[in-house]
Structures are given as structure tokens and as C-alpha cells.
PDB file of N, CA and C in Angstrom:
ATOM      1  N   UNK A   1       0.855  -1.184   0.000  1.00  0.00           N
ATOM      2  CA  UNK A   1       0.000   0.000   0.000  1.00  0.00           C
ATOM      3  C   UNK A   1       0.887   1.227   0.000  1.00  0.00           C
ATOM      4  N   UNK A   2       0.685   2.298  -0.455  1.00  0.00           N
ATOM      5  CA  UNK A   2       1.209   3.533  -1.212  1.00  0.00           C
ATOM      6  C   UNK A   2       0.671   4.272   0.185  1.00  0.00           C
ATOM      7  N   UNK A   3       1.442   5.103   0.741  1.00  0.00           N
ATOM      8  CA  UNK A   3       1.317   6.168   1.715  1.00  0.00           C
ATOM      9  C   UNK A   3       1.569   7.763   0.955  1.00  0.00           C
ATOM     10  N   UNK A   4       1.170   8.440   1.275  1.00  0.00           N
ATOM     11  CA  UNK A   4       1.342  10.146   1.301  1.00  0.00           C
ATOM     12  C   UNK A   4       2.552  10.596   1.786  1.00  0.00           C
ATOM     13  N   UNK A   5       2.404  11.672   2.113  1.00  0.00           N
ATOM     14  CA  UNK A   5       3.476  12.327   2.874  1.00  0.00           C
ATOM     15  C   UNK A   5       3.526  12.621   3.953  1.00  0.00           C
ATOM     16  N   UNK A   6       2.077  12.464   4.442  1.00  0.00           N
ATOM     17  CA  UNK A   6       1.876  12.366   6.043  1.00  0.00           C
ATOM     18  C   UNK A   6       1.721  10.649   6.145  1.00  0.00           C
ATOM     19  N   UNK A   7       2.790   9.761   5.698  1.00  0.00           N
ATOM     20  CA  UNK A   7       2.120   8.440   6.313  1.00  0.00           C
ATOM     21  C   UNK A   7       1.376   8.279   6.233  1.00  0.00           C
ATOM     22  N   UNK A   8      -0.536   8.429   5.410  1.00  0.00           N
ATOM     23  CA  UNK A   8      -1.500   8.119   5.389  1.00  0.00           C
ATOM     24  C   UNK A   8      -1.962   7.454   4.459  1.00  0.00           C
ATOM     25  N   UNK A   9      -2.466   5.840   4.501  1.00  0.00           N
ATOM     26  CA  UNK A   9      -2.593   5.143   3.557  1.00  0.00           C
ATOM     27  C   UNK A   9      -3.865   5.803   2.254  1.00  0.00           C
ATOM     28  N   UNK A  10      -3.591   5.826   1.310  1.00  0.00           N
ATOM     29  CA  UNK A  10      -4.732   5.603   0.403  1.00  0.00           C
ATOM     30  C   UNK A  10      -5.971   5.159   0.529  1.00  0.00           C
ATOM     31  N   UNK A  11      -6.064   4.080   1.251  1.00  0.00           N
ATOM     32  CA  UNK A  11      -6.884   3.472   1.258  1.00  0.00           C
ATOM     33  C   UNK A  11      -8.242   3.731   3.278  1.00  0.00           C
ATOM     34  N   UNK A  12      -7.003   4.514   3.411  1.00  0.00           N
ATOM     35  CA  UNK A  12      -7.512   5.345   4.801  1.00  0.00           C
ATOM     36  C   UNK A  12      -8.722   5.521   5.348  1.00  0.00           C
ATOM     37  N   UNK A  13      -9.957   5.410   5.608  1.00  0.00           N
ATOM     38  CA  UNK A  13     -11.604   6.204   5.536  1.00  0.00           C
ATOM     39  C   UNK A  13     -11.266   7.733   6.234  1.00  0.00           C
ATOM     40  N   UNK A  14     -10.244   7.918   7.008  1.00  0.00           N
ATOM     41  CA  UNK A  14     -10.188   9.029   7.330  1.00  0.00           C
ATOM     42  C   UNK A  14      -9.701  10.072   6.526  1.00  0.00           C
ATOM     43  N   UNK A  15      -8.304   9.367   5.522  1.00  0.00           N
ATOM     44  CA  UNK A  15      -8.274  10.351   4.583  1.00  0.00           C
ATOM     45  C   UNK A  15      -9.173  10.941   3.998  1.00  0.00           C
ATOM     46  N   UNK A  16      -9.552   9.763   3.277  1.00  0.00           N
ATOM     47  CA  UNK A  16     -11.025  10.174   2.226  1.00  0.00           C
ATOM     48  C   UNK A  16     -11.910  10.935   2.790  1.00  0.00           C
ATOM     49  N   UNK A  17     -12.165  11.281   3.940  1.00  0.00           N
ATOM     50  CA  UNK A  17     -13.165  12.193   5.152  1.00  0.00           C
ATOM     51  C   UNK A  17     -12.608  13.333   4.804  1.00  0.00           C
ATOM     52  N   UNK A  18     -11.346  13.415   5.006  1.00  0.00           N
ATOM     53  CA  UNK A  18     -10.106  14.828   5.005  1.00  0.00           C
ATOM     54  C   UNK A  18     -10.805  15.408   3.559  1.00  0.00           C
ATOM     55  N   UNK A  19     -10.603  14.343   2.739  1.00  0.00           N
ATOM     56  CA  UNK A  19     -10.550  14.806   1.164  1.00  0.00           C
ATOM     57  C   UNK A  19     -11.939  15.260   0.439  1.00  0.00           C
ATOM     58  N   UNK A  20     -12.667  14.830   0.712  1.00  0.00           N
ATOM     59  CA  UNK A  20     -13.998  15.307   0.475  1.00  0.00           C
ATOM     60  C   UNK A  20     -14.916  15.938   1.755  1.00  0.00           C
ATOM     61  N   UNK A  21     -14.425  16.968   2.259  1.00  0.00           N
ATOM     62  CA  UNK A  21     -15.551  17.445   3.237  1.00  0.00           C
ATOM     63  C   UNK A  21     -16.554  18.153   2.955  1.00  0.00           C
ATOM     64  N   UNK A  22     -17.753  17.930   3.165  1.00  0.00           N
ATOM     65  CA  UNK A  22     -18.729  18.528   2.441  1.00  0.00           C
ATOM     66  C   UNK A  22     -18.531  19.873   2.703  1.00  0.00           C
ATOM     67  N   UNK A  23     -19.367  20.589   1.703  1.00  0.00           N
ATOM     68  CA  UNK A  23     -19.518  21.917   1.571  1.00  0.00           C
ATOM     69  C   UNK A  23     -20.998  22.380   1.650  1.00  0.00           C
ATOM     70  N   UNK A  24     -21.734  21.459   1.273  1.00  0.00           N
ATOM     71  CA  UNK A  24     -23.712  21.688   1.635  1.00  0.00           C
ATOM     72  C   UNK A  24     -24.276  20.589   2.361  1.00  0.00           C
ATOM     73  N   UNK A  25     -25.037  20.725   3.101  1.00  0.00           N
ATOM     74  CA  UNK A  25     -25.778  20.013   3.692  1.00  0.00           C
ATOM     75  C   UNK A  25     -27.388  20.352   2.883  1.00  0.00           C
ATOM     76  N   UNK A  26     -28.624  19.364   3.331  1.00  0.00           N
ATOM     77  CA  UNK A  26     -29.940  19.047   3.005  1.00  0.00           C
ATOM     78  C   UNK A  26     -30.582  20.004   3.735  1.00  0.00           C
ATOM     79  N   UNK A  27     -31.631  20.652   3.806  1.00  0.00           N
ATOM     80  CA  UNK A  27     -32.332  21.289   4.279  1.00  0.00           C
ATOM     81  C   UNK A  27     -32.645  20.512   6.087  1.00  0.00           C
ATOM     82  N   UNK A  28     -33.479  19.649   5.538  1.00  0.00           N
ATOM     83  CA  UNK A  28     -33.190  18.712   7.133  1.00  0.00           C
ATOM     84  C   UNK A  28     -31.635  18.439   7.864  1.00  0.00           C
ATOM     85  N   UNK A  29     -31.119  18.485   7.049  1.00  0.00           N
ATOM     86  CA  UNK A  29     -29.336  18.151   7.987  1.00  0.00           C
ATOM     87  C   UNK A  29     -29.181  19.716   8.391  1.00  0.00           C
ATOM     88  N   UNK A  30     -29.260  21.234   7.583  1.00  0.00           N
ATOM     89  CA  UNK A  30     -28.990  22.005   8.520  1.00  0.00           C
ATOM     90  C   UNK A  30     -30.169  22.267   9.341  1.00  0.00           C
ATOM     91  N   UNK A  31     -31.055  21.923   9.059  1.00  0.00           N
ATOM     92  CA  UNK A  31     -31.937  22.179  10.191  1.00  0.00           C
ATOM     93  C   UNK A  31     -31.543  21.557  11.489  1.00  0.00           C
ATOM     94  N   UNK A  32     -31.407  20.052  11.719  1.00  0.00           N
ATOM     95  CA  UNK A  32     -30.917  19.409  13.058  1.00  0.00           C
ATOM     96  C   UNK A  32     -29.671  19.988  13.395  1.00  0.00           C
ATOM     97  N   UNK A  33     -28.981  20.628  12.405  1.00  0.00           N
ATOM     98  CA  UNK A  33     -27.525  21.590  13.267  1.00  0.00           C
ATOM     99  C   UNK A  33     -28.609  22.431  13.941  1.00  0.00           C
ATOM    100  N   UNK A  34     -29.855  23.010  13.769  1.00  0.00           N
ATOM    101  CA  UNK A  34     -30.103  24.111  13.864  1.00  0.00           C
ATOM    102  C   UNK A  34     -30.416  24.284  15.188  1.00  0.00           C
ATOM    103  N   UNK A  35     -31.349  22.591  15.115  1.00  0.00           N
ATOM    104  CA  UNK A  35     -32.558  22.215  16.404  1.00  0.00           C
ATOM    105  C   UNK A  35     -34.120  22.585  15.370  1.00  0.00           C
ATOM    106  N   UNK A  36     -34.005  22.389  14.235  1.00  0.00           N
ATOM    107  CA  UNK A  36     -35.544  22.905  14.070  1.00  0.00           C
ATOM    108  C   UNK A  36     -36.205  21.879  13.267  1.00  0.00           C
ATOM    109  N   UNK A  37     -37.459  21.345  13.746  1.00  0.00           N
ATOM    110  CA  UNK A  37     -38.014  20.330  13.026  1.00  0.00           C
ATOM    111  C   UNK A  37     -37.792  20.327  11.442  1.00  0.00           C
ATOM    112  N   UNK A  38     -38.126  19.425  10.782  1.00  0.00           N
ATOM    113  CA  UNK A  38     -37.948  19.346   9.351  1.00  0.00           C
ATOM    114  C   UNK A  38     -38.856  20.433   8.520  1.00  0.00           C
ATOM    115  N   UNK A  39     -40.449  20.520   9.046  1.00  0.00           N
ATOM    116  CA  UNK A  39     -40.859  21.131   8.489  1.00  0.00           C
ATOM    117  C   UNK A  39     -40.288  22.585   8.561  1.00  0.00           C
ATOM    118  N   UNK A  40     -39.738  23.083   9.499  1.00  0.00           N
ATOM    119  CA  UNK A  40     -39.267  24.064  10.054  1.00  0.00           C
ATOM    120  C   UNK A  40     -38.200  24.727   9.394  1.00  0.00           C
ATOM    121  N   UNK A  41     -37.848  23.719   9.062  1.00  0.00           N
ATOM    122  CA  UNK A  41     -36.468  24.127   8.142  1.00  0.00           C
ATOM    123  C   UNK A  41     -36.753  24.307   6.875  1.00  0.00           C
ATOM    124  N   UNK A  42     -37.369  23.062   5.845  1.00  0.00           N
ATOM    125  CA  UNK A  42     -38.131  23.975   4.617  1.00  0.00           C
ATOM    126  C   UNK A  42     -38.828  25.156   4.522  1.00  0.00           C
ATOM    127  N   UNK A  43     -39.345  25.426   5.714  1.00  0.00           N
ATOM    128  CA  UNK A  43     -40.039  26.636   5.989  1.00  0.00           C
ATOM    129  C   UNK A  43     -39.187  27.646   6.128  1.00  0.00           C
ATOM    130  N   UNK A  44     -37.923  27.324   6.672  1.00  0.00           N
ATOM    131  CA  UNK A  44     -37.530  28.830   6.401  1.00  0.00           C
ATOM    132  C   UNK A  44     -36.462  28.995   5.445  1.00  0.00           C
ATOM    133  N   UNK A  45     -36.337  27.627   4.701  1.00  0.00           N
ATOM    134  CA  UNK A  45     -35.691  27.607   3.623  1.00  0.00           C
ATOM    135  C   UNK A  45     -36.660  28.807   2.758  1.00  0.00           C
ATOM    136  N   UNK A  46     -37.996  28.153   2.191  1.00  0.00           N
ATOM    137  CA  UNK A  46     -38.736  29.052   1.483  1.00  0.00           C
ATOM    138  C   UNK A  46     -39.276  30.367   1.842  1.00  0.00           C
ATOM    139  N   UNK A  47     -39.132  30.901   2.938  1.00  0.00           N
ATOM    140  CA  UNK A  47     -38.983  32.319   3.085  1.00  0.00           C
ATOM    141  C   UNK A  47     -38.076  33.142   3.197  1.00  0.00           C
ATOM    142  N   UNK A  48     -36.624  31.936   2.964  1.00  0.00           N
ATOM    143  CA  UNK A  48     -35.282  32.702   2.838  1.00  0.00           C
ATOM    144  C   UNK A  48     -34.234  33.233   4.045  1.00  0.00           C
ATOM    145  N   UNK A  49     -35.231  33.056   4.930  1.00  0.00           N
ATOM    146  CA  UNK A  49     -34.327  32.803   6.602  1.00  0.00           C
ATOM    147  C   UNK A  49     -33.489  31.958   6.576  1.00  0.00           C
ATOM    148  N   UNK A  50     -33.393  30.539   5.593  1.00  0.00           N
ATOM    149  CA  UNK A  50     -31.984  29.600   5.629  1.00  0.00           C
ATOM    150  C   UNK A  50     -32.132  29.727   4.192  1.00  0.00           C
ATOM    151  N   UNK A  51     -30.323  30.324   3.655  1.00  0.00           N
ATOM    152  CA  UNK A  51     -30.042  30.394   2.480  1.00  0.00           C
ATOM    153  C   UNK A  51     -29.857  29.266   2.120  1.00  0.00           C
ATOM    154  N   UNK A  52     -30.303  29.029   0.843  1.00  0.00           N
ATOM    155  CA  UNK A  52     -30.345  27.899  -0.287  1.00  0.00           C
ATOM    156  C   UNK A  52     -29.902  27.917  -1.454  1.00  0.00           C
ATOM    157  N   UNK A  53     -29.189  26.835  -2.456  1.00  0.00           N
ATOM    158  CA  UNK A  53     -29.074  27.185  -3.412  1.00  0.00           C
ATOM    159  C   UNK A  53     -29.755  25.388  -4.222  1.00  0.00           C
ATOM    160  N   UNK A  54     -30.593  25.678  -5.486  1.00  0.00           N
ATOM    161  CA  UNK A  54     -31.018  24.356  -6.068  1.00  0.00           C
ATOM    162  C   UNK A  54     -30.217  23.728  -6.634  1.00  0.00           C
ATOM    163  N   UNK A  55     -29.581  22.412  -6.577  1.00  0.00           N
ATOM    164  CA  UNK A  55     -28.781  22.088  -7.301  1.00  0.00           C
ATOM    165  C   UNK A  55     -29.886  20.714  -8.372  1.00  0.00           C
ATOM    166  N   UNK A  56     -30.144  21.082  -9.935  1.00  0.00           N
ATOM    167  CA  UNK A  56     -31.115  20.138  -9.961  1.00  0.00           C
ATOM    168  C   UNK A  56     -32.793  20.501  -9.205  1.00  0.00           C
ATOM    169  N   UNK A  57     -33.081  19.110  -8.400  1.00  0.00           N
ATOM    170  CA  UNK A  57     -34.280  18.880  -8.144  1.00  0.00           C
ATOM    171  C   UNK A  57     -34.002  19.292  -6.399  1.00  0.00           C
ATOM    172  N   UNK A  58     -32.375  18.818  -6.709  1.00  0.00           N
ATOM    173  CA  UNK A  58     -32.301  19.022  -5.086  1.00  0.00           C
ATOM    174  C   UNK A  58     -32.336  20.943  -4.600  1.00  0.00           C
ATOM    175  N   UNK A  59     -32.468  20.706  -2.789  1.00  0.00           N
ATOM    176  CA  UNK A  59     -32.161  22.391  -2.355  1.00  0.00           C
ATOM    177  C   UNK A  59     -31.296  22.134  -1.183  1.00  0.00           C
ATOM    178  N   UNK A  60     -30.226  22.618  -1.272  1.00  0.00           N
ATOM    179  CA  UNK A  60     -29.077  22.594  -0.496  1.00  0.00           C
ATOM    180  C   UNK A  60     -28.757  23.846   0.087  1.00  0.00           C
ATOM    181  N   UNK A  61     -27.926  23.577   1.553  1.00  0.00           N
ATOM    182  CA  UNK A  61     -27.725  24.624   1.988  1.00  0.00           C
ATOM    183  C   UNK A  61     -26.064  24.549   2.107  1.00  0.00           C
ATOM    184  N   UNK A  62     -25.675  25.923   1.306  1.00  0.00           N
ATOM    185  CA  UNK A  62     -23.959  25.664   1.791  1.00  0.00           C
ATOM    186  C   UNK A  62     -23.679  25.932   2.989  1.00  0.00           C
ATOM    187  N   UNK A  63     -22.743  25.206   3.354  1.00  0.00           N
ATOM    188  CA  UNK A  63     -22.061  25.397   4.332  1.00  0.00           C
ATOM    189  C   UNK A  63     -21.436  27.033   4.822  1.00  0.00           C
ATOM    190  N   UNK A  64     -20.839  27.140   4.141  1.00  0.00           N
ATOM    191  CA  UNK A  64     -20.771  28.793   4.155  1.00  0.00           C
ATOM    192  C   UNK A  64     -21.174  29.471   4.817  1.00  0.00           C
ATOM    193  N   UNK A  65     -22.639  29.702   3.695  1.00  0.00           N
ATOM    194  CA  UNK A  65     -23.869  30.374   3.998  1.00  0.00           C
ATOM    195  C   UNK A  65     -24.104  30.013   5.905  1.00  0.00           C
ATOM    196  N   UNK A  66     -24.231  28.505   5.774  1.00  0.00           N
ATOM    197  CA  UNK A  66     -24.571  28.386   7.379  1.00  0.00           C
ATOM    198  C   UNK A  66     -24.180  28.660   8.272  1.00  0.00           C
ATOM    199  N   UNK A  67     -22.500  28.542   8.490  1.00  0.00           N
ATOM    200  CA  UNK A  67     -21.672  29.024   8.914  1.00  0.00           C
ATOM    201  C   UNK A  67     -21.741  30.390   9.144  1.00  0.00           C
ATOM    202  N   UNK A  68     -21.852  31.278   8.240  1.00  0.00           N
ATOM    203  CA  UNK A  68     -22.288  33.171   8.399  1.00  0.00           C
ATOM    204  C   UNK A  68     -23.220  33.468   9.132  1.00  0.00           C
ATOM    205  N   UNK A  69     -24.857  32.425   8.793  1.00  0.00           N
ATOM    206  CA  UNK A  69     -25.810  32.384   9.615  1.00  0.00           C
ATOM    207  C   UNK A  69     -25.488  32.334  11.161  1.00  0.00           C
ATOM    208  N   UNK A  70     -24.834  31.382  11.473  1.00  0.00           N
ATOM    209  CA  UNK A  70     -24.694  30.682  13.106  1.00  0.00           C
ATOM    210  C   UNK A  70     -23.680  31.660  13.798  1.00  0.00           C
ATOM    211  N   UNK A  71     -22.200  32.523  12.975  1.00  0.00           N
ATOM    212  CA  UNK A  71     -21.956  33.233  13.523  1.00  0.00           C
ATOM    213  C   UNK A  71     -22.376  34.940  13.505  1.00  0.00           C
ATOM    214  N   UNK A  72     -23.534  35.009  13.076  1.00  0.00           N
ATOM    215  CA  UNK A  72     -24.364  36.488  13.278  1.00  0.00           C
ATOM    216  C   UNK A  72     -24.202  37.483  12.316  1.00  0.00           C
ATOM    217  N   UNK A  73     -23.005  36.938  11.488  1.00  0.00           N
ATOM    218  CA  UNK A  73     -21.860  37.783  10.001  1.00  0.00           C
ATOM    219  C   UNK A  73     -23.531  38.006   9.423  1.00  0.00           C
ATOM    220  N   UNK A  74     -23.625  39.135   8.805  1.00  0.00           N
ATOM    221  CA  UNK A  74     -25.179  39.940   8.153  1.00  0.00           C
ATOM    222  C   UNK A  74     -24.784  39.371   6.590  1.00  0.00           C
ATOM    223  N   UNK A  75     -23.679  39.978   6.262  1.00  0.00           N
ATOM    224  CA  UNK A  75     -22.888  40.441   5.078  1.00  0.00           C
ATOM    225  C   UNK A  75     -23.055  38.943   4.132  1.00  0.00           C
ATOM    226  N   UNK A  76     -23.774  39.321   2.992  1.00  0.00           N
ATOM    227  CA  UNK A  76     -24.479  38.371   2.020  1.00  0.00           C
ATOM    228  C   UNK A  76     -22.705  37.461   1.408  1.00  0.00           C
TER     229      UNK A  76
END
């Protein structure tokens, strides 16, 4: 097996964690960061209180965005 440069196998699950960290969560996934029921969270997905962006069929919330939300940052 082939290691990195930090000693970390290829084949790692933690690498691969490292390497792809998400960047959006589901409307329901930031909602339970949030504490707010499911409906709760589409709900304020669609009035724009939790920023969204559609990807497709899907509506995702970036991380980002959530992140700005949770620390009080206004600034779009």
C-alpha cells in the first residue's frame, strides 16, 4: 500500500473524510444543526431565513452560507 506524505494510507476512511468534506448540507441536515423540526427548516428555507441554493431537483444549503448564519456575520 502507497502512503502520502503524512504516512497516510490511500486506502484510509479518514483520509477520504479529510478529502472530500462537504460543503452543503440538506435542508433537514442544517436544520438538526439548527434544532428545528424538518418542516421548520423547509419553511424557512422558502422564506429565505436559511439560504439555499437548487442544485437540480435538489435544495441545499452551503455550508458557508450556514456558517455566516450561526456566527451572526449579516454580510451576504
Amino acid at each position: 500500500m502507497s502512503t502520502n506524505s503524512c504516512g497516510v494510507g490511500r486506502n484510509d476512511p479518514q483520509a477520504n473524510t479529510e478529502a472530500l468534506e462537504r460543503r452543503t448540507y440538506t435542508v433537514e441536515e442544517a436544520g438538526r444543526l439548527l434544532g428545528l423540526s424538518r418542516n421548520t427548516a423547509y419553511a424557512r428555507a422558502t422564506d429565505g431565513s436559511l439560504p439555499t441554493i437548487r442544485f437540480g431537483r435538489r435544495l441545499l444549503v452551503p455550508k458557508a452560507a450556514l456558517d455566516r448564519l450561526l456566527s451572526g456575520d449579516t454580510a451576504a
